[in-house]
N, C-alpha and C. Protein backbone atom coordinates (compact mmCIF):
# COMPACT_ATOMS: atom_id res chain seq x y z
N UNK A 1 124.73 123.95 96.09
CA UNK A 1 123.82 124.76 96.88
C UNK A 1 124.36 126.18 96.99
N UNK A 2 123.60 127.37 96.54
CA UNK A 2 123.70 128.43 97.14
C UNK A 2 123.84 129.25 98.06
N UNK A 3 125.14 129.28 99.18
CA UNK A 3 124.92 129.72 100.58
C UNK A 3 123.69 130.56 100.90
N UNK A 4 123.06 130.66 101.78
CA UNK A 4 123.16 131.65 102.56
C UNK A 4 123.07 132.82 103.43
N UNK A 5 123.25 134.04 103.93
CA UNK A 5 123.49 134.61 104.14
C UNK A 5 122.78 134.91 105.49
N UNK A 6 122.65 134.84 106.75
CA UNK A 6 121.33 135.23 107.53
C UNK A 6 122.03 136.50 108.35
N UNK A 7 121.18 137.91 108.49
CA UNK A 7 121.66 138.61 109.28
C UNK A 7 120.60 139.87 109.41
N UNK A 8 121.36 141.13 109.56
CA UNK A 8 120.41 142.11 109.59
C UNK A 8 121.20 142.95 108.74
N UNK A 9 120.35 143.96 107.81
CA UNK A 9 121.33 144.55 106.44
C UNK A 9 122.44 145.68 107.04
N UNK A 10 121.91 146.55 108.06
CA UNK A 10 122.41 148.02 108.41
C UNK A 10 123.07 147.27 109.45
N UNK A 11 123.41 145.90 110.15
CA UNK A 11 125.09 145.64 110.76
C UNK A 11 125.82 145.67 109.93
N UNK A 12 126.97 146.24 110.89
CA UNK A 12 128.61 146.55 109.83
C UNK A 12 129.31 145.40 109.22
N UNK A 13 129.20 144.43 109.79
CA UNK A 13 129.87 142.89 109.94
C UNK A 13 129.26 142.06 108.82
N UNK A 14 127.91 142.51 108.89
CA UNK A 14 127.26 141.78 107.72
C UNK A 14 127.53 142.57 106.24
N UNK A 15 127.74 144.11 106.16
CA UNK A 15 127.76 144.81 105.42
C UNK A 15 129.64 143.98 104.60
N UNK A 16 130.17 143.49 105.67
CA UNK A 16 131.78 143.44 105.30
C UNK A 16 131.86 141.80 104.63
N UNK A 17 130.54 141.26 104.96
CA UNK A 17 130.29 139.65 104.55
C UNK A 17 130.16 139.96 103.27
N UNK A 18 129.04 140.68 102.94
CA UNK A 18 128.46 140.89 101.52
C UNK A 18 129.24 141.25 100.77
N UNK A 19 130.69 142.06 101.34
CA UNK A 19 131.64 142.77 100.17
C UNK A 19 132.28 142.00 100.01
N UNK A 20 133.05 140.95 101.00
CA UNK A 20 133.66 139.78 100.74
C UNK A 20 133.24 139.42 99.82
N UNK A 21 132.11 138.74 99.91
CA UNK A 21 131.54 137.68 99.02
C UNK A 21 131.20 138.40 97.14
N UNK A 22 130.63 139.34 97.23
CA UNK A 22 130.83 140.08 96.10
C UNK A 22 132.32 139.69 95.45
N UNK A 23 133.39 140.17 96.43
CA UNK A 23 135.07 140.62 95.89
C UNK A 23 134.97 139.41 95.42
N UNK A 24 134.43 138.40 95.90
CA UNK A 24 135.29 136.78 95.31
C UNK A 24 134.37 136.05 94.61
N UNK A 25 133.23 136.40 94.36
CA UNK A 25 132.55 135.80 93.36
C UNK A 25 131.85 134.71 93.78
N UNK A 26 131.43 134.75 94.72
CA UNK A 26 130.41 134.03 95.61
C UNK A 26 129.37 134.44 95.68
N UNK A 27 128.01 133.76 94.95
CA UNK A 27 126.47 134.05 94.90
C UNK A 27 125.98 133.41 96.47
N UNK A 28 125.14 134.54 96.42
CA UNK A 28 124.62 133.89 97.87
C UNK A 28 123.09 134.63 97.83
N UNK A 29 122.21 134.18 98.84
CA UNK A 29 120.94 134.50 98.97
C UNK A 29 120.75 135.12 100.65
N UNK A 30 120.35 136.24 100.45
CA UNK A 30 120.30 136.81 101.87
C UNK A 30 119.32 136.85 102.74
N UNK A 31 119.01 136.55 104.05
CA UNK A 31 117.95 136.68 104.62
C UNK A 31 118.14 137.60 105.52
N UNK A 32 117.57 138.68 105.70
CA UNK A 32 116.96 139.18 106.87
C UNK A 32 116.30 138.86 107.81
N UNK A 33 116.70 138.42 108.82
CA UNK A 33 116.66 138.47 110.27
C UNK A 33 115.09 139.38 110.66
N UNK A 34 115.45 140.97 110.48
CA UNK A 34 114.44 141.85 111.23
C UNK A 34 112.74 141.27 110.42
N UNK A 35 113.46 141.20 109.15
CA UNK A 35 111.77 140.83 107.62
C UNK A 35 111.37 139.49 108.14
N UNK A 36 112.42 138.94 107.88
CA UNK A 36 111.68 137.39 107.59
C UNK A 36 111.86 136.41 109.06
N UNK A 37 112.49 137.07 110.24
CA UNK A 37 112.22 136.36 111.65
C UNK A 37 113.37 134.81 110.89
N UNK A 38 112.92 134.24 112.38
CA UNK A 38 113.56 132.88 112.01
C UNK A 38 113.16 131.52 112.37
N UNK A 39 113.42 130.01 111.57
CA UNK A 39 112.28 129.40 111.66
C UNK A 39 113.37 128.73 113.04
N UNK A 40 112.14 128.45 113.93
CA UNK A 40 112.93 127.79 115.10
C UNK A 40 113.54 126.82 115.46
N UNK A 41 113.48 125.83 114.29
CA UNK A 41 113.99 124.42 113.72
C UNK A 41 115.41 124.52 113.34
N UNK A 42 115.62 125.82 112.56
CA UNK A 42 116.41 126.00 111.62
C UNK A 42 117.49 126.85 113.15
N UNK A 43 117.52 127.86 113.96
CA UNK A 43 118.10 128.28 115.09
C UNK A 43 118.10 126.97 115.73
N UNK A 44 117.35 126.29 116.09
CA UNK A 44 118.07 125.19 117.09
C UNK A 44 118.98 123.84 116.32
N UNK A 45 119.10 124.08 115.15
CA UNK A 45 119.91 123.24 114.50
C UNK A 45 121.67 124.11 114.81
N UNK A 46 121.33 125.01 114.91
CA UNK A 46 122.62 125.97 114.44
C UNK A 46 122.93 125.68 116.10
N UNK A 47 122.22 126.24 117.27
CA UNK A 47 122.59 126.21 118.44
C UNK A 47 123.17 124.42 118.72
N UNK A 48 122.37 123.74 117.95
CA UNK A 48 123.31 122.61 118.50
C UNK A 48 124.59 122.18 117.29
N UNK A 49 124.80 122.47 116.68
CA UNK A 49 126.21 122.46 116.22
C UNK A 49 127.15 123.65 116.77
N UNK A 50 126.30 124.50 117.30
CA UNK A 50 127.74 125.75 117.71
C UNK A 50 127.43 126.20 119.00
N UNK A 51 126.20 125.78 119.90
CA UNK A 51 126.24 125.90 121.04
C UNK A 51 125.49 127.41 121.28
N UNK A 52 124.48 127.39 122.18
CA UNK A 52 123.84 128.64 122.01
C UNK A 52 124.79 129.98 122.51
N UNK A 53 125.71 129.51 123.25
CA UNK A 53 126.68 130.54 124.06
C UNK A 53 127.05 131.61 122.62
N UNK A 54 127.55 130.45 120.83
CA UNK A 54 128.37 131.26 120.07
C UNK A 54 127.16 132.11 119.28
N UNK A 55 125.50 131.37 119.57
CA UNK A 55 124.30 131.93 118.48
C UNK A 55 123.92 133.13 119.17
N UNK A 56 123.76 133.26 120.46
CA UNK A 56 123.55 134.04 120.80
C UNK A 56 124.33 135.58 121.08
N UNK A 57 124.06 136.89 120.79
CA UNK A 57 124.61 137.82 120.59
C UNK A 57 124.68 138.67 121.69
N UNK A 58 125.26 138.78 122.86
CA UNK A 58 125.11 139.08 124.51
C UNK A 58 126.02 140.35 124.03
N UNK A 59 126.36 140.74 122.84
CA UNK A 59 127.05 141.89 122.92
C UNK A 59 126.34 143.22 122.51
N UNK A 60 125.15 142.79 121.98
CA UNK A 60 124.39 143.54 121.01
C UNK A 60 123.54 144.55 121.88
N UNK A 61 123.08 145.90 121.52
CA UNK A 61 122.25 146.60 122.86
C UNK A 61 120.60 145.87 122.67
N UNK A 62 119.96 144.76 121.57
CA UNK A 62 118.96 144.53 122.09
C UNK A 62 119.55 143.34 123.45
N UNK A 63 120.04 142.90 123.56
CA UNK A 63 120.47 142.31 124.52
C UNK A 63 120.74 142.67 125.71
N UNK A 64 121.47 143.81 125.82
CA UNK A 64 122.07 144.59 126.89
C UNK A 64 120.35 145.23 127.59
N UNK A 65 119.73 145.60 126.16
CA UNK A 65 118.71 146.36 127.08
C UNK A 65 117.54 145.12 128.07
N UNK A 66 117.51 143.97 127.67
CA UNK A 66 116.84 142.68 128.78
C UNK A 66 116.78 143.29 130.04
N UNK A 67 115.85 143.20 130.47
CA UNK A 67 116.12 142.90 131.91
C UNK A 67 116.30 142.06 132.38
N UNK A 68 117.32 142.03 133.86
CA UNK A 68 117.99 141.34 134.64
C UNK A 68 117.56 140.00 134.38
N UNK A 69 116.34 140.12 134.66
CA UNK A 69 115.23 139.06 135.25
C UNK A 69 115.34 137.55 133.73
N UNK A 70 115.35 138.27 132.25
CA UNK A 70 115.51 138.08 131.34
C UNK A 70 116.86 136.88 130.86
N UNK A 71 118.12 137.93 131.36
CA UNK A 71 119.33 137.13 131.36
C UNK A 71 119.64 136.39 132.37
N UNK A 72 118.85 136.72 133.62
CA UNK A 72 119.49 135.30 134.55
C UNK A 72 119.14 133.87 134.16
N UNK A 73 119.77 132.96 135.11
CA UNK A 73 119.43 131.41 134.65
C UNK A 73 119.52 131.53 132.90
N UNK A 74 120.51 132.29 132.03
CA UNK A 74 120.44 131.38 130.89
C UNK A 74 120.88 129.86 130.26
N UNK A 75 120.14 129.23 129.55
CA UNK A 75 120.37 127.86 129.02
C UNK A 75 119.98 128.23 127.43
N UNK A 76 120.42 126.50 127.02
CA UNK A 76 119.42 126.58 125.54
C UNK A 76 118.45 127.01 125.46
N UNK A 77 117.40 126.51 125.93
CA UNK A 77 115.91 127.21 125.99
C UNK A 77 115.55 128.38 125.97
N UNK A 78 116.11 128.62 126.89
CA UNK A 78 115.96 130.32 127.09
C UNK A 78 116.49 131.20 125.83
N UNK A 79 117.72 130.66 125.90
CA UNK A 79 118.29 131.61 124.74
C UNK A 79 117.94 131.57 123.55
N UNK A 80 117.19 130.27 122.77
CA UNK A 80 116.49 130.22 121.83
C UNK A 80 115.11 131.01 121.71
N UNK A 81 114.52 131.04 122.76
CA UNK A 81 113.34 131.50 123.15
C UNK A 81 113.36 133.12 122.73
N UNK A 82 114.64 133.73 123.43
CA UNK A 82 114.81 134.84 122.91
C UNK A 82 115.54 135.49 121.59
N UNK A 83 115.74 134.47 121.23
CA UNK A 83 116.61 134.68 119.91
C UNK A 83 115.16 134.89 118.94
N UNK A 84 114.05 134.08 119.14
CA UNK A 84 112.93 133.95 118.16
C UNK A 84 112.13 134.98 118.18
N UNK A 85 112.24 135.41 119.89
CA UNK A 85 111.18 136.73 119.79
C UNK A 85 111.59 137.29 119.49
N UNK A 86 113.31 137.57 119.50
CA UNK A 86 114.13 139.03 118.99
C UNK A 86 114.85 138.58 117.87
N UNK A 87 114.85 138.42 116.92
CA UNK A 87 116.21 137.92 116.21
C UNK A 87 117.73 138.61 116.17
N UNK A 88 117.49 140.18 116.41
CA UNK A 88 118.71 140.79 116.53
C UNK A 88 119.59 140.42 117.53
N UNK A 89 118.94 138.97 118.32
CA UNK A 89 119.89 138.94 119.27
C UNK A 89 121.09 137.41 119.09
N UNK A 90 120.63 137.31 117.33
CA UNK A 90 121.67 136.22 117.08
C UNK A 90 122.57 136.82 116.40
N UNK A 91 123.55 136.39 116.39
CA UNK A 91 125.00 136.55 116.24
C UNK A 91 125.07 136.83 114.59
N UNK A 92 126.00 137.81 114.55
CA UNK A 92 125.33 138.10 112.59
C UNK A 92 127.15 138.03 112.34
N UNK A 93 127.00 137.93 111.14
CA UNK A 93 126.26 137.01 110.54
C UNK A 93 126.42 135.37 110.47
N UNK A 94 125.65 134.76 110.30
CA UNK A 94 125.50 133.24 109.89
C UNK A 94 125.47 132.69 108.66
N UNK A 95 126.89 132.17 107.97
CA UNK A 95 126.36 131.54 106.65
C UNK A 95 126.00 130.34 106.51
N UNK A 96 125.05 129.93 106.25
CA UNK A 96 124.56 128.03 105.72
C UNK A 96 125.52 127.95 104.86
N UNK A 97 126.34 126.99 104.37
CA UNK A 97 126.66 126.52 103.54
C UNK A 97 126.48 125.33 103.07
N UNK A 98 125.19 124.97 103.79
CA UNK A 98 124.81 123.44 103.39
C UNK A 98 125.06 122.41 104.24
N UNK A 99 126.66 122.16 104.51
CA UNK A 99 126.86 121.25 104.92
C UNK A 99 127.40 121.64 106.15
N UNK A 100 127.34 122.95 106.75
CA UNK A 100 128.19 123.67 107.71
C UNK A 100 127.84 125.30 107.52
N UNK A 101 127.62 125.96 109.03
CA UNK A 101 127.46 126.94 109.47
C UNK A 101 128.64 127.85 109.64
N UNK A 102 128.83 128.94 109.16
CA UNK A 102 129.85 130.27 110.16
C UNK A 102 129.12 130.79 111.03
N UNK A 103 129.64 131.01 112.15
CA UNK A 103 129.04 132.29 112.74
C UNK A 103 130.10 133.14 113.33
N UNK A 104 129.64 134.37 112.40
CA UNK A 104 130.70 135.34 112.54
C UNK A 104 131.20 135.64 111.31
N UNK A 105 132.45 136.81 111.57
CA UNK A 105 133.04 137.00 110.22
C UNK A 105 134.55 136.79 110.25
N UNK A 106 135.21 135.81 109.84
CA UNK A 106 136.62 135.61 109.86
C UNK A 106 137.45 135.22 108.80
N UNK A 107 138.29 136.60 107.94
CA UNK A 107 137.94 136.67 106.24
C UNK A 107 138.83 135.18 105.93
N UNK A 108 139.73 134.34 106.96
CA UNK A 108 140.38 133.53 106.97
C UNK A 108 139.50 132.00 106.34
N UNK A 109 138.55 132.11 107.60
CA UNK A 109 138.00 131.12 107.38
C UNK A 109 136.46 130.90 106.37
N UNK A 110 136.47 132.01 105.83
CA UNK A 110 135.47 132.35 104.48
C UNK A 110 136.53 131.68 103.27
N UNK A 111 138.00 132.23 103.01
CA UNK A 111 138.67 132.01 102.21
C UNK A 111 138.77 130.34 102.29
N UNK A 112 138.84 130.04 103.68
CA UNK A 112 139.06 128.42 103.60
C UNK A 112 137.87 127.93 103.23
N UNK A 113 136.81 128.02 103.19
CA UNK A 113 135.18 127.33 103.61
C UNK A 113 135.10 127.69 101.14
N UNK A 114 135.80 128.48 100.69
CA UNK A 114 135.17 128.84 99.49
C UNK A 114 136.67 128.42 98.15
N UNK A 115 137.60 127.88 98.81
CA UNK A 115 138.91 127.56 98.29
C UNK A 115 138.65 126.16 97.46
């Protein structure tokens, strides 16, 4: 299977995935986040192997800009809910690899996941 790739192109993090993966000769297929949205089957699979706390991106300014009202009482639900209307507010990047998700970029555990 072909990883891959889910994010938004103009983040830095994702920009540093793609060079990775280039440097080492890893084909992958990229999705955009902002183009192609996300299917909600496919986010709540990821939130329940990694927990919406790690899918969700509470660092990001579409996030920051929520109102109050928005981020209180968060749960799964919620946070999925807003992950679908916004996608910039999941955690970039995410690789499928089929049998297992990254989220995030940790050049450690790319090297382990492609060894």
């Amino acid at each position: 299977m072909t990883p891959t790739l889910y994010g938004i192109p103009n983040c830095d993090t994702v920009r540093k995935v793609r060079v990775w993966l280039e440097q080492h000769g890893v084909d992958y297929v990229f999705h955009d986040y902002k183009k192609a949205g996300i299917d909600p089957v496919r986010l709540g699979g990821w939130v329940d192997e990694h927990g919406w706390e790690a899918v969700l991106n509470r660092a990001g300014t579409t996030f920051k800009k929520l109102p109050d009202s928005d981020k209180a009482g968060l749960n799964r639900d919620k946070a999925v809910a807003l992950m679908i209307a916004q996608p910039s507010m999941i955690k970039r990047p995410i690789l499928d690899l089929g049998n297992r998700r990254l989220v995030g970029f940790k050049p450690d555990l790319y090297a382990q996941a492609f060894s």
